[in-house]
PDB file of N, CA and C in Angstrom:
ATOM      1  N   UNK A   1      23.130  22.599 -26.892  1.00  0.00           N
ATOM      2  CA  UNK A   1      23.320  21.188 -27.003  1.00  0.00           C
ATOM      3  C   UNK A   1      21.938  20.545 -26.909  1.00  0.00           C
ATOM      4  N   UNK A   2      21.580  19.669 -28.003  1.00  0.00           N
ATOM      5  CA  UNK A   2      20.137  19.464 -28.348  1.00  0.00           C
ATOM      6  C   UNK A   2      20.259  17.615 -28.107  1.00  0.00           C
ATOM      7  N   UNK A   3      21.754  17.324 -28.133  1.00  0.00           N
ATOM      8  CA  UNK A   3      21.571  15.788 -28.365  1.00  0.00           C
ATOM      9  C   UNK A   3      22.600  15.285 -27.609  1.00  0.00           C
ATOM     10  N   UNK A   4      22.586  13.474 -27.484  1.00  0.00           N
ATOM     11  CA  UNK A   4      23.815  13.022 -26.909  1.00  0.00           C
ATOM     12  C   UNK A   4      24.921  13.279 -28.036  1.00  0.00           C
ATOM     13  N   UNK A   5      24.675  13.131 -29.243  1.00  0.00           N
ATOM     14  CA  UNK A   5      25.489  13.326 -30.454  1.00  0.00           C
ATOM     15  C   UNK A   5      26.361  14.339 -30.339  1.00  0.00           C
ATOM     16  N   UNK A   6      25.532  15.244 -29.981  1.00  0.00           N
ATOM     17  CA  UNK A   6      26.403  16.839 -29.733  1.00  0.00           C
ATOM     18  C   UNK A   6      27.173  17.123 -28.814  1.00  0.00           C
ATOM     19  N   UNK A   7      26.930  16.031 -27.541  1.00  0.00           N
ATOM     20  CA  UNK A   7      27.842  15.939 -26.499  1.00  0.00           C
ATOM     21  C   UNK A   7      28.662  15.532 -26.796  1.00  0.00           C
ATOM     22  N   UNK A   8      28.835  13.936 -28.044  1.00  0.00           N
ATOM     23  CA  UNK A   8      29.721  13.598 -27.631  1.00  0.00           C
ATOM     24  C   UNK A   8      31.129  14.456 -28.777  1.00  0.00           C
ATOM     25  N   UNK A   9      30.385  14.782 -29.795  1.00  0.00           N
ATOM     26  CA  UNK A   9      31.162  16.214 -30.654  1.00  0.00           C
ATOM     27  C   UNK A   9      32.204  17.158 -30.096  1.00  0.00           C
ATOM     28  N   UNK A  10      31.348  17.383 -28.846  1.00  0.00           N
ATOM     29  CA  UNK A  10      32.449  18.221 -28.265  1.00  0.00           C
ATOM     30  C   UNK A  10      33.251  17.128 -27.522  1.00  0.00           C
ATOM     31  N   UNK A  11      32.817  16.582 -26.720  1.00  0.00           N
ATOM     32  CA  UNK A  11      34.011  15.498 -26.392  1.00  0.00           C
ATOM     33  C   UNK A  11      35.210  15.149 -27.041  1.00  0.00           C
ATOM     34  N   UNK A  12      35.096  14.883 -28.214  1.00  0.00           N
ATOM     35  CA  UNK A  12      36.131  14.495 -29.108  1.00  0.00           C
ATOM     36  C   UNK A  12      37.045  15.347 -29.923  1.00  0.00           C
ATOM     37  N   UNK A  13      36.055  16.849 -30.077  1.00  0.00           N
ATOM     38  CA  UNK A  13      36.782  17.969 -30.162  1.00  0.00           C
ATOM     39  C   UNK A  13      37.741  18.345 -29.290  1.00  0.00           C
ATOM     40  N   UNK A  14      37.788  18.212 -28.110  1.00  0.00           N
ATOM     41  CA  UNK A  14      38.485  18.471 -27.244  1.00  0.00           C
ATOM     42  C   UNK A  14      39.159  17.409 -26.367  1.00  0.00           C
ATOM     43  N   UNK A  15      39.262  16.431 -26.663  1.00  0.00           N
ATOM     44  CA  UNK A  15      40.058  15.301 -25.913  1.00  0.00           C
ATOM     45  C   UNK A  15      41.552  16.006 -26.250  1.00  0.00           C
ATOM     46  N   UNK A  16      41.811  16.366 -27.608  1.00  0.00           N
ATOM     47  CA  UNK A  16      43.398  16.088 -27.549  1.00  0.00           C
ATOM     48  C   UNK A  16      44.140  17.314 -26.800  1.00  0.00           C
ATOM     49  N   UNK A  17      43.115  18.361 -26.550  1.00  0.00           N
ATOM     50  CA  UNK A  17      43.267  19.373 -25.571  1.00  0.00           C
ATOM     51  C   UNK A  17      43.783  18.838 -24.375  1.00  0.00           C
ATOM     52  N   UNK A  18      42.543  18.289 -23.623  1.00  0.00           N
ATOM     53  CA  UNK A  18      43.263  17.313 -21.991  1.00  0.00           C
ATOM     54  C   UNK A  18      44.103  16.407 -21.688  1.00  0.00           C
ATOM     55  N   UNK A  19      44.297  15.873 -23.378  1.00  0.00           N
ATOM     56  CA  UNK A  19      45.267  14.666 -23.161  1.00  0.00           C
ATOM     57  C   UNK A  19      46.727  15.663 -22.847  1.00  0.00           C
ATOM     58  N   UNK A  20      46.193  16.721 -23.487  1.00  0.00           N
ATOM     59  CA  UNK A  20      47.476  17.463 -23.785  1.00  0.00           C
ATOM     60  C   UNK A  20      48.298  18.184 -22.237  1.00  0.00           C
ATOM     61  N   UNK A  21      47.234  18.147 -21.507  1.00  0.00           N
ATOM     62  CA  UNK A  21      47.772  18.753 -20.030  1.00  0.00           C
ATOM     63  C   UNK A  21      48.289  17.607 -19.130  1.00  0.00           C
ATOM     64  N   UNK A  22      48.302  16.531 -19.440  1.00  0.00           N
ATOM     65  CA  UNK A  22      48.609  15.204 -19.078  1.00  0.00           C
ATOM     66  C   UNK A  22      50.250  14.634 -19.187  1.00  0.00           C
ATOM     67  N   UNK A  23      50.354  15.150 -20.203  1.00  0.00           N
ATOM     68  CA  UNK A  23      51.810  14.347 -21.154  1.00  0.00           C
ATOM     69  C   UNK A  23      52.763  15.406 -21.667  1.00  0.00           C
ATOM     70  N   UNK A  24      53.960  15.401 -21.654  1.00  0.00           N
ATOM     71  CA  UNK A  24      54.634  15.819 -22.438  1.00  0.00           C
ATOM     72  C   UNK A  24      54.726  16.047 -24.063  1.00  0.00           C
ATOM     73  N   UNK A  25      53.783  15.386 -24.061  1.00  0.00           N
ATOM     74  CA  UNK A  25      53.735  15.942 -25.920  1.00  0.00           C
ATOM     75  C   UNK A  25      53.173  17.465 -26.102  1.00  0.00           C
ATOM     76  N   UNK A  26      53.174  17.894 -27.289  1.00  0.00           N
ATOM     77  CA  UNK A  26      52.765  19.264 -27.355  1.00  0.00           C
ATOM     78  C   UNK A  26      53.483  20.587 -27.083  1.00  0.00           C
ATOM     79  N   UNK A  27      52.636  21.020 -26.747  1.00  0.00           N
ATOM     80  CA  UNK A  27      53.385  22.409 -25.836  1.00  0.00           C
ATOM     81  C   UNK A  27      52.307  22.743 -25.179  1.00  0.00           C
ATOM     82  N   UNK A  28      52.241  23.613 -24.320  1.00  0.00           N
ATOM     83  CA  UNK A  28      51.982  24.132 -23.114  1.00  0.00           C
ATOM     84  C   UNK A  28      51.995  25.874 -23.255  1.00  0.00           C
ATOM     85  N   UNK A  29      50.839  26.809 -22.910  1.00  0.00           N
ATOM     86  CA  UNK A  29      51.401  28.270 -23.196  1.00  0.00           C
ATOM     87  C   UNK A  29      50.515  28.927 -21.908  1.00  0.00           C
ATOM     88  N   UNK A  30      51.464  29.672 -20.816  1.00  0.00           N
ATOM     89  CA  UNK A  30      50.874  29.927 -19.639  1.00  0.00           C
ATOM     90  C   UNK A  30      50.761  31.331 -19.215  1.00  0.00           C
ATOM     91  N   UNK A  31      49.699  32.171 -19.471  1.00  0.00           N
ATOM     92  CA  UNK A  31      49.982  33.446 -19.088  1.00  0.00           C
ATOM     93  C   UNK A  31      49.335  33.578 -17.757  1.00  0.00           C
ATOM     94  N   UNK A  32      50.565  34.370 -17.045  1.00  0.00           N
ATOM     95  CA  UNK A  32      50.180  34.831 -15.596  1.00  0.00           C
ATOM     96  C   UNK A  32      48.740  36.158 -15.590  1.00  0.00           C
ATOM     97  N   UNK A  33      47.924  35.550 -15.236  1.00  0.00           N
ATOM     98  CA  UNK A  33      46.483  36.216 -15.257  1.00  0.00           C
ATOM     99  C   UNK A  33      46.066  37.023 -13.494  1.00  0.00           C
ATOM    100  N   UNK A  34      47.505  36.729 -12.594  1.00  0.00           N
ATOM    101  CA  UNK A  34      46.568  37.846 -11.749  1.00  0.00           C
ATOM    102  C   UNK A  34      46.342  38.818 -11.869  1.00  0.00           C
ATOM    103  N   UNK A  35      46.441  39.961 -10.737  1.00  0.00           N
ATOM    104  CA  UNK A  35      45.816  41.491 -10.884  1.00  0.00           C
ATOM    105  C   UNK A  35      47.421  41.940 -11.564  1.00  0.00           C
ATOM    106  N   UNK A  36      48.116  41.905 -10.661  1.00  0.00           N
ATOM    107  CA  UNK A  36      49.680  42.424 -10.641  1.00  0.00           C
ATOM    108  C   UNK A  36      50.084  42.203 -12.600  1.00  0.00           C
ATOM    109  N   UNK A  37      49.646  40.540 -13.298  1.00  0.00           N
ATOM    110  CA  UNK A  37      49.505  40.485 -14.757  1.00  0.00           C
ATOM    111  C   UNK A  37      48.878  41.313 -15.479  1.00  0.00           C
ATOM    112  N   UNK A  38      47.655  40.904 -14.900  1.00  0.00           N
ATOM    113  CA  UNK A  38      46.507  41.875 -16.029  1.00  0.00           C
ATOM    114  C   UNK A  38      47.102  43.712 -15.898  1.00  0.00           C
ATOM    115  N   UNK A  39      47.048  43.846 -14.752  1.00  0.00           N
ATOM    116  CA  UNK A  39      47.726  45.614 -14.626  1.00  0.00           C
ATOM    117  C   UNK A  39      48.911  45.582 -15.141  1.00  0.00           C
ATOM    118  N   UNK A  40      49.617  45.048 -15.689  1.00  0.00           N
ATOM    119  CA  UNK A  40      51.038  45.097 -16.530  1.00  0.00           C
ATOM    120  C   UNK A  40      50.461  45.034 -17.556  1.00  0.00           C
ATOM    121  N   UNK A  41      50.088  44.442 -17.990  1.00  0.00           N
ATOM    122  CA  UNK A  41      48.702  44.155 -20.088  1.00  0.00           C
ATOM    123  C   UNK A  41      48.936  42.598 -19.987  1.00  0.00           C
ATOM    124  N   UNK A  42      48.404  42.327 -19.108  1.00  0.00           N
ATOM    125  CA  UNK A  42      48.663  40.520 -19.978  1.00  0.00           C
ATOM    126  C   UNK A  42      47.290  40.102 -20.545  1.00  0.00           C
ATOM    127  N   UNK A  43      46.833  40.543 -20.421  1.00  0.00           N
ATOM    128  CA  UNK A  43      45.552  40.850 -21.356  1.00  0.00           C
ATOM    129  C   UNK A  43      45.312  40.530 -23.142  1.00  0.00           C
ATOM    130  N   UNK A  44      46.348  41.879 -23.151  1.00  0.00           N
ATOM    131  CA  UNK A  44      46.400  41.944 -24.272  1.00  0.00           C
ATOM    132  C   UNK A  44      47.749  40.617 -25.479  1.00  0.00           C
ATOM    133  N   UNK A  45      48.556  40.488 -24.225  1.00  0.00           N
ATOM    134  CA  UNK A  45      49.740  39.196 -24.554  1.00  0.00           C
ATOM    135  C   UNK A  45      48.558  38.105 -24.444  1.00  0.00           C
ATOM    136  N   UNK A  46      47.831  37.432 -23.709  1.00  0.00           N
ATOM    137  CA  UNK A  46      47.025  36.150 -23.443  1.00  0.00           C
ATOM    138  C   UNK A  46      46.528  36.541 -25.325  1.00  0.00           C
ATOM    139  N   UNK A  47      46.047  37.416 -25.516  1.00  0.00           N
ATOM    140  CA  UNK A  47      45.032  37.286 -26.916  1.00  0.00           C
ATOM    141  C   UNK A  47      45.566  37.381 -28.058  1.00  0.00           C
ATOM    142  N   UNK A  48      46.708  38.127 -28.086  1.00  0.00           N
ATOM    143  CA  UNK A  48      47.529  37.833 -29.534  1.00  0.00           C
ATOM    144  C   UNK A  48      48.251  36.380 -29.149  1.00  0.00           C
ATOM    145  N   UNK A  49      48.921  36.142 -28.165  1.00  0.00           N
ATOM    146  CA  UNK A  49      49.240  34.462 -28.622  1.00  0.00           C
ATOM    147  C   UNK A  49      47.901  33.381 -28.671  1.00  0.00           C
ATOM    148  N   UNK A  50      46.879  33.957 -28.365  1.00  0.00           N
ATOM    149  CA  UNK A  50      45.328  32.733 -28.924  1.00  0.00           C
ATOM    150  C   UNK A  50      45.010  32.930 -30.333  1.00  0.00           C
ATOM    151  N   UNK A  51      45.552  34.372 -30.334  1.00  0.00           N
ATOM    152  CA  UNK A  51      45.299  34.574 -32.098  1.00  0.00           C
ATOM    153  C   UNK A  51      46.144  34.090 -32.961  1.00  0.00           C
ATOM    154  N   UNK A  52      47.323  34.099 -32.429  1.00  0.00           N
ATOM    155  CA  UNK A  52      48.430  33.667 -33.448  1.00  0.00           C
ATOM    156  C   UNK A  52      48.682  32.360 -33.493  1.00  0.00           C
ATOM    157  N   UNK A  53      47.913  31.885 -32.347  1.00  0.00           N
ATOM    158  CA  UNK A  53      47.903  30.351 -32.280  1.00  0.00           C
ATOM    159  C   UNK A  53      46.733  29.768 -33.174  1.00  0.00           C
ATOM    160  N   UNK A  54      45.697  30.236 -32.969  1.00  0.00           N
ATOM    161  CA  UNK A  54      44.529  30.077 -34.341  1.00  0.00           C
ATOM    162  C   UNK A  54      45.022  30.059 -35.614  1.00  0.00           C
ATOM    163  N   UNK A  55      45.586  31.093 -35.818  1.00  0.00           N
ATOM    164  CA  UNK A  55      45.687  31.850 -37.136  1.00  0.00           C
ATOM    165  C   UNK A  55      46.781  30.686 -38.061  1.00  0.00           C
ATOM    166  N   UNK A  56      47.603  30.446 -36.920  1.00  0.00           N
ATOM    167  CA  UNK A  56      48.554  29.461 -37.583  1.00  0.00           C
ATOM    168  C   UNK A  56      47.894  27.899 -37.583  1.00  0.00           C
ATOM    169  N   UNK A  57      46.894  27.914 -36.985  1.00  0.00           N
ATOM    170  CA  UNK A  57      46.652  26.245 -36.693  1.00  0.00           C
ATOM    171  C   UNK A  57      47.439  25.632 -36.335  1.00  0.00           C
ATOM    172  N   UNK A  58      47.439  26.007 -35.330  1.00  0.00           N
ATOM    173  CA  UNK A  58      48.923  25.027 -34.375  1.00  0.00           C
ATOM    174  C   UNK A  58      47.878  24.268 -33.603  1.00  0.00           C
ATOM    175  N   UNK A  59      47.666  22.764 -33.928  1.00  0.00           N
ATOM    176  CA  UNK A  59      46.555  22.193 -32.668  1.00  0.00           C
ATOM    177  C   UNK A  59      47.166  21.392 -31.786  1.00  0.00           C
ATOM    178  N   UNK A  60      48.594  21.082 -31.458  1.00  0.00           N
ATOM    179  CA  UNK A  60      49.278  20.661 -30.593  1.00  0.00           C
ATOM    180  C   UNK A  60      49.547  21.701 -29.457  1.00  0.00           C
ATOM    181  N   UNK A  61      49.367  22.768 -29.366  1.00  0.00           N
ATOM    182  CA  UNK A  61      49.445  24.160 -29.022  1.00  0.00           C
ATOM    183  C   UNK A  61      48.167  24.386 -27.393  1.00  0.00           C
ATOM    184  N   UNK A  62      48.027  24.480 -26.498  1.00  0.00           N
ATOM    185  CA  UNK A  62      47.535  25.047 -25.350  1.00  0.00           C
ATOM    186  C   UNK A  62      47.351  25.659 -24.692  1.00  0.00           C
ATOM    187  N   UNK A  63      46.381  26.782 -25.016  1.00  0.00           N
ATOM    188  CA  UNK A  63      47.280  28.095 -24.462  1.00  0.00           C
ATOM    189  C   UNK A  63      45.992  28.185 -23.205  1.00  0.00           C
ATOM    190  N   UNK A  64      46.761  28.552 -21.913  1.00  0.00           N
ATOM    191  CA  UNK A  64      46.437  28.529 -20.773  1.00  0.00           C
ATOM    192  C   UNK A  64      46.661  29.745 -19.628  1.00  0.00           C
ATOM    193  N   UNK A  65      45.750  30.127 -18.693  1.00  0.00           N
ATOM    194  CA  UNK A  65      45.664  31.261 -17.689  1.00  0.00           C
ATOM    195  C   UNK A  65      46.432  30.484 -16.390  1.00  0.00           C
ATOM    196  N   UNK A  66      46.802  31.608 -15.669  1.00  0.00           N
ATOM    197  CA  UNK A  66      47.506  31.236 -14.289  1.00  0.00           C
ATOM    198  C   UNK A  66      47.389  32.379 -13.302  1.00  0.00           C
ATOM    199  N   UNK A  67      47.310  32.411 -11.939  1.00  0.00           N
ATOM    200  CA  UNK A  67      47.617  32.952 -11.095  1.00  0.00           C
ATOM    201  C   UNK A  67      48.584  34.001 -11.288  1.00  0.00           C
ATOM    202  N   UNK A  68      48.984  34.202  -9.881  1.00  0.00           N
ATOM    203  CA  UNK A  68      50.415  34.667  -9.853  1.00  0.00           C
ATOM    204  C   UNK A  68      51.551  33.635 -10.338  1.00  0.00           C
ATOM    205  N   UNK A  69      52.414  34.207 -10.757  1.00  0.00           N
ATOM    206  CA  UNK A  69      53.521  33.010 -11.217  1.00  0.00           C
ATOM    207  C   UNK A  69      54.758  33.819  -9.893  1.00  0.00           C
ATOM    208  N   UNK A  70      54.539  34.790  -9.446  1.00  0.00           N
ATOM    209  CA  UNK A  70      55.691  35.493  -7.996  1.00  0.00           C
ATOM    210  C   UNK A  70      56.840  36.477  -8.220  1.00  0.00           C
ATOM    211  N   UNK A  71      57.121  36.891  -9.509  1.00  0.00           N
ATOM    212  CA  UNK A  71      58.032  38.001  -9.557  1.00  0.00           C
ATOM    213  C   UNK A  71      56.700  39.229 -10.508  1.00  0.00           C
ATOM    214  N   UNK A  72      56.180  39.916  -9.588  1.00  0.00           N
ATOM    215  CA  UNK A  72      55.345  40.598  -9.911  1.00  0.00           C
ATOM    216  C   UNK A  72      56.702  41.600 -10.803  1.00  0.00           C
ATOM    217  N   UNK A  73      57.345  42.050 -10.725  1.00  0.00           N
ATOM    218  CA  UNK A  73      58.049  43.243 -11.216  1.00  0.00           C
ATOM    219  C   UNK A  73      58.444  42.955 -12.939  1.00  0.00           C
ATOM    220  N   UNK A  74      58.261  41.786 -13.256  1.00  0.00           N
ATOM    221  CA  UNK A  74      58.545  41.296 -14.199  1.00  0.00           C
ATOM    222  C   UNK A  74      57.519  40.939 -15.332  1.00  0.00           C
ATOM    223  N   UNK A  75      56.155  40.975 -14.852  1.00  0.00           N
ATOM    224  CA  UNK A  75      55.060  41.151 -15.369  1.00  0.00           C
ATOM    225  C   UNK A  75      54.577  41.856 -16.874  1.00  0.00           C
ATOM    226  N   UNK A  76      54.037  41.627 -17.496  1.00  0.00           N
ATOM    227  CA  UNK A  76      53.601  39.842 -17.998  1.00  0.00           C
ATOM    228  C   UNK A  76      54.546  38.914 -18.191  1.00  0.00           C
ATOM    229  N   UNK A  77      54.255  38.001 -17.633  1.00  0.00           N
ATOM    230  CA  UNK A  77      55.029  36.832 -17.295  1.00  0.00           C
ATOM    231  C   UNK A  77      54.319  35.693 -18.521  1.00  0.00           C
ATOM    232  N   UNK A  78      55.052  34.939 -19.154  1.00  0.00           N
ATOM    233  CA  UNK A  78      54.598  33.777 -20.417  1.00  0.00           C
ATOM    234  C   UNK A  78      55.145  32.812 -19.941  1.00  0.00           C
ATOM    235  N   UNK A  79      54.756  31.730 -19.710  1.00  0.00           N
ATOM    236  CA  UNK A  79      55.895  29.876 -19.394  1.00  0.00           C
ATOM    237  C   UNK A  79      55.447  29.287 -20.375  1.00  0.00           C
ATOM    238  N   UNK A  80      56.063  29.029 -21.424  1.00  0.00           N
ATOM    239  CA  UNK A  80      56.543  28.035 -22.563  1.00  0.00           C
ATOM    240  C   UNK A  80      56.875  26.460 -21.905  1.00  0.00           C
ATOM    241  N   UNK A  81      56.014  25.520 -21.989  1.00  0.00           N
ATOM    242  CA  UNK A  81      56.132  23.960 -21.166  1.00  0.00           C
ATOM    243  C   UNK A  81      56.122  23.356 -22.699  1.00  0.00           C
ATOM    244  N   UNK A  82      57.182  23.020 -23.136  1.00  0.00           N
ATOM    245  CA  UNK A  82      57.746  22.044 -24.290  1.00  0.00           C
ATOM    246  C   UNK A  82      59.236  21.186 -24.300  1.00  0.00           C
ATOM    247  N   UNK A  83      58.349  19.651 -24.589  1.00  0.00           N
ATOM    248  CA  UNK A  83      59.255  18.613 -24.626  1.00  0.00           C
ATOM    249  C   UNK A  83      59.916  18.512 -22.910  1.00  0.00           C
ATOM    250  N   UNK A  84      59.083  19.098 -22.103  1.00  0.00           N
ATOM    251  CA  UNK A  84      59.995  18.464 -20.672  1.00  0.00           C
ATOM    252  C   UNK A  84      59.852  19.852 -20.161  1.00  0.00           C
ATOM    253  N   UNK A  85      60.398  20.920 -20.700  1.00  0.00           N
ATOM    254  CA  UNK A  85      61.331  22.022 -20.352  1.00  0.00           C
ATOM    255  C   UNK A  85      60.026  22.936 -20.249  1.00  0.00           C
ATOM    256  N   UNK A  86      60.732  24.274 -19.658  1.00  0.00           N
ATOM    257  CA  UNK A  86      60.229  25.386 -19.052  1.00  0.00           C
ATOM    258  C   UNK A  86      60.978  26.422 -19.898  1.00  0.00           C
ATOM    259  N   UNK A  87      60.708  27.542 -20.367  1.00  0.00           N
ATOM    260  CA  UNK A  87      61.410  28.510 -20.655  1.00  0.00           C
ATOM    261  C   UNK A  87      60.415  29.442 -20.484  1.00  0.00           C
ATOM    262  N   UNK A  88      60.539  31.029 -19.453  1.00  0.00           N
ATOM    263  CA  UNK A  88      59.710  31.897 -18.813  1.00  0.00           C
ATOM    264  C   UNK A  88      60.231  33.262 -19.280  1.00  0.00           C
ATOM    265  N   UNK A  89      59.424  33.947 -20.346  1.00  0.00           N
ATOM    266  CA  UNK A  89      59.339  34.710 -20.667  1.00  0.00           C
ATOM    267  C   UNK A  89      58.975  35.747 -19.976  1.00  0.00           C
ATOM    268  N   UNK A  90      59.574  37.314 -20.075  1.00  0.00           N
ATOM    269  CA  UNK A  90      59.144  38.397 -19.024  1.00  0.00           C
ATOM    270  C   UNK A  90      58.818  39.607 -19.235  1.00  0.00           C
ATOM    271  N   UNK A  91      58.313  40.620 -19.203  1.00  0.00           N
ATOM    272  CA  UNK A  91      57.706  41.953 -19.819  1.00  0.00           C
ATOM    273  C   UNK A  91      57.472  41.927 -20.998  1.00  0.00           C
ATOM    274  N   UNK A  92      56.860  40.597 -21.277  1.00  0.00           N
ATOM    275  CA  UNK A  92      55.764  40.734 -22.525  1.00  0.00           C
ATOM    276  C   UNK A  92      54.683  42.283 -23.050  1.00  0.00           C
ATOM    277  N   UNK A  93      54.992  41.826 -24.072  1.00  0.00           N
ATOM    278  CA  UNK A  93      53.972  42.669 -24.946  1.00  0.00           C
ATOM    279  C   UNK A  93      53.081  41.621 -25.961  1.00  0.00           C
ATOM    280  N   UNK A  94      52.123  42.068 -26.593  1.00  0.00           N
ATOM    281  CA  UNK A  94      51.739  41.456 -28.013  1.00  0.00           C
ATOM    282  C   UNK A  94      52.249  41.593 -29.246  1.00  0.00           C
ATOM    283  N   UNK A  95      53.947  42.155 -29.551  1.00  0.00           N
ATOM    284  CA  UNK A  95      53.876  41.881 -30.646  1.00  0.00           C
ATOM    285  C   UNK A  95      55.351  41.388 -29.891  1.00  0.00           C
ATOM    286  N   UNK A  96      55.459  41.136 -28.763  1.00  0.00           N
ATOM    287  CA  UNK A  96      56.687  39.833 -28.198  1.00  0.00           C
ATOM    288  C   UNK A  96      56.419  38.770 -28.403  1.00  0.00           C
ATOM    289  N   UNK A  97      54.648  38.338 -27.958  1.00  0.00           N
ATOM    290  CA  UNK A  97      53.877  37.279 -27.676  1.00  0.00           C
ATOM    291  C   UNK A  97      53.896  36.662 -29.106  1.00  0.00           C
ATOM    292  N   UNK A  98      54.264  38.075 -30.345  1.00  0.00           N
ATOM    293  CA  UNK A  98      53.563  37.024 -31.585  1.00  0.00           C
ATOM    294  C   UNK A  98      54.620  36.165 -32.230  1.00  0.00           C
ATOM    295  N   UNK A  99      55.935  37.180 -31.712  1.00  0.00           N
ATOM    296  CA  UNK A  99      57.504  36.685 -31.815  1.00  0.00           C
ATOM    297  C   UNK A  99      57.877  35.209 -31.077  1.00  0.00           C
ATOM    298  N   UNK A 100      57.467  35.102 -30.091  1.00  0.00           N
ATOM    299  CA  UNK A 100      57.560  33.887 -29.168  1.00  0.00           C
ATOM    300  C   UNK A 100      56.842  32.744 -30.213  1.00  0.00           C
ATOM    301  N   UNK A 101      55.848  32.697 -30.637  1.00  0.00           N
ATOM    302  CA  UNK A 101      54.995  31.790 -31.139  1.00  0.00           C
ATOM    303  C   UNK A 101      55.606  31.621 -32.603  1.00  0.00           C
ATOM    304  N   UNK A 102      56.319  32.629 -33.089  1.00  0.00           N
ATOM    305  CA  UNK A 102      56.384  32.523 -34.184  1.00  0.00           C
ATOM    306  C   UNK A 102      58.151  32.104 -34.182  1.00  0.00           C
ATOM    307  N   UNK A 103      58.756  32.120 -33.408  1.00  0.00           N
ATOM    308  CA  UNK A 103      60.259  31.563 -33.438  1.00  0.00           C
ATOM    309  C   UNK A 103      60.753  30.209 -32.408  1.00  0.00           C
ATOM    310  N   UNK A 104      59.873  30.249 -31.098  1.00  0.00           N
ATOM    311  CA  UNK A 104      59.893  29.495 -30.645  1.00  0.00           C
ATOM    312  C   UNK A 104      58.803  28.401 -30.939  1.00  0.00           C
ATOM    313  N   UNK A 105      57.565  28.259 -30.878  1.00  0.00           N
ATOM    314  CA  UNK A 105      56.837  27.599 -31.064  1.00  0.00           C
ATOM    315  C   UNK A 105      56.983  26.865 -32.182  1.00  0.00           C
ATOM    316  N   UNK A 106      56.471  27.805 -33.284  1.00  0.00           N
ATOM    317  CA  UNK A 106      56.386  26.872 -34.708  1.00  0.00           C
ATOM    318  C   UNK A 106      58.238  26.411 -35.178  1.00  0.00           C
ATOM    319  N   UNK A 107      59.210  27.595 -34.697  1.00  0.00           N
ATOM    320  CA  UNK A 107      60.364  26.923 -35.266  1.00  0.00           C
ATOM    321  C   UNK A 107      61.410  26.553 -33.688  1.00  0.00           C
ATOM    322  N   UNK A 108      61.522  26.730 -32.962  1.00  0.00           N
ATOM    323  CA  UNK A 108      61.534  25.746 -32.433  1.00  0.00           C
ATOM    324  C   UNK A 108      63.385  26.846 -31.281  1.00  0.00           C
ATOM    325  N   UNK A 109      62.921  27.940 -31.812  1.00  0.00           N
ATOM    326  CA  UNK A 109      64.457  29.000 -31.113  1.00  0.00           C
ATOM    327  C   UNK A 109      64.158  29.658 -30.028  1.00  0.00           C
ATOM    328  N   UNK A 110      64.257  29.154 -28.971  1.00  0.00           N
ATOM    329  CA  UNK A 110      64.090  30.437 -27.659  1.00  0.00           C
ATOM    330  C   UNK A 110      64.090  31.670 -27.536  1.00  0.00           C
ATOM    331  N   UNK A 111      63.521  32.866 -28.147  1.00  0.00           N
ATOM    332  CA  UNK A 111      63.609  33.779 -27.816  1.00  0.00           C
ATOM    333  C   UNK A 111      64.097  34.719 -26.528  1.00  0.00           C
ATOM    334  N   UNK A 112      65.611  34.148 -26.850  1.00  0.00           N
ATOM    335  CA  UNK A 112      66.688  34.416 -24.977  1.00  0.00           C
ATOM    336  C   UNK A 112      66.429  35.882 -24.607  1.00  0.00           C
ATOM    337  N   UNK A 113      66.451  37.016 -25.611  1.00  0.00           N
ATOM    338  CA  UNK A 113      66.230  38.641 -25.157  1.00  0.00           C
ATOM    339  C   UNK A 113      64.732  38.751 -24.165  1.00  0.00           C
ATOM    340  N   UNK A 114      63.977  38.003 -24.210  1.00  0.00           N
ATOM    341  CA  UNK A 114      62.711  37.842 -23.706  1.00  0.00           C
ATOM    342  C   UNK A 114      62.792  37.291 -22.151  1.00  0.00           C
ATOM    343  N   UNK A 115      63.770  35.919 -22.529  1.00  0.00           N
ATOM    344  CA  UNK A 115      63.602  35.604 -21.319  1.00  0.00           C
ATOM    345  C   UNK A 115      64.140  36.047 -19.626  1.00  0.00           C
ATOM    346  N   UNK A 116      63.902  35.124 -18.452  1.00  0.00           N
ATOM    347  CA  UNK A 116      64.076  35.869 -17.220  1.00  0.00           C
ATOM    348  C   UNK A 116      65.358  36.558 -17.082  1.00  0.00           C
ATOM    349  N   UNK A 117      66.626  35.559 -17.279  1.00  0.00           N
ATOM    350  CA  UNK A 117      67.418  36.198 -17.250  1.00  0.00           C
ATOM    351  C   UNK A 117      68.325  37.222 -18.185  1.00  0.00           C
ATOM    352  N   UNK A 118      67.887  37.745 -19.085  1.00  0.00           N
ATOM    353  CA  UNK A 118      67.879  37.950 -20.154  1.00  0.00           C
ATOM    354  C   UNK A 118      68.106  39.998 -19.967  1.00  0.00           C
ATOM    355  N   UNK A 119      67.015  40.335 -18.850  1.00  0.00           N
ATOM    356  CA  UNK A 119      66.639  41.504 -18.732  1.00  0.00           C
ATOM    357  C   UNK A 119      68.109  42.263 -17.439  1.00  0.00           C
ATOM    358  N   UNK A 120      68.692  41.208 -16.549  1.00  0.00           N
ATOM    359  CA  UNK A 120      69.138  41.723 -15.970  1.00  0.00           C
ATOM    360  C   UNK A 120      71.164  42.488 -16.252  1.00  0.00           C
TER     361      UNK A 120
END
């Protein structure tokens, strides 16, 4: 960054990002990033849904790290925050992660086999 110009570039690049953690508009995409995550692969789920979120140009789209989210056994854990709602995805993979984005996200269907209660 060489200028105020360039500051303010990124500024504006990224406003609709923060506005976006603010408000209900958008969506919201939360992968559980502790140890108990990452040692399940959420690793590899966090990067195919950033990719598939690129790839599609979804810029209403947020995709975000977290802690523990608390049912370690269930790990990788995904929270989908759209229009109000919560829907928590569970033993993710990356080609679940690309399914989620690609049925729920862009069209708009819960992927229920995925979700919490779903497994028991």
């Amino acid at each position: 960054m060489k200028s105020i110009e360039e500051l303010k570039a990124i500024r504006d690049r990224m406003q609709p990002t923060l506005n976006l953690r603010d408000s209900d508009k958008g969506t919201r995409i939360v992968v559980g990033m502790a140890t108990c995550g990452i040692a399940a692969g959420a690793r590899p789920v966090l990067a195919a849904i950033t990719e598939e979120v690129a790839a599609r140009g979804l810029h209403d789209v947020m995709v975000t790290q977290t802690g523990c989210i608390g049912i370690c056994r269930l790990e990788p854990i995904v929270e989908v925050y759209q229009n109000g709602e919560k829907v928590t995805y569970v033993k993710m993979t990356a080609e679940r992660a690309k399914r989620v984005v690609a049925d729920h996200i862009v069209n708009g269907n819960v992927v229920t086999e995925f979700t919490i209660g779903a497994d028991q």
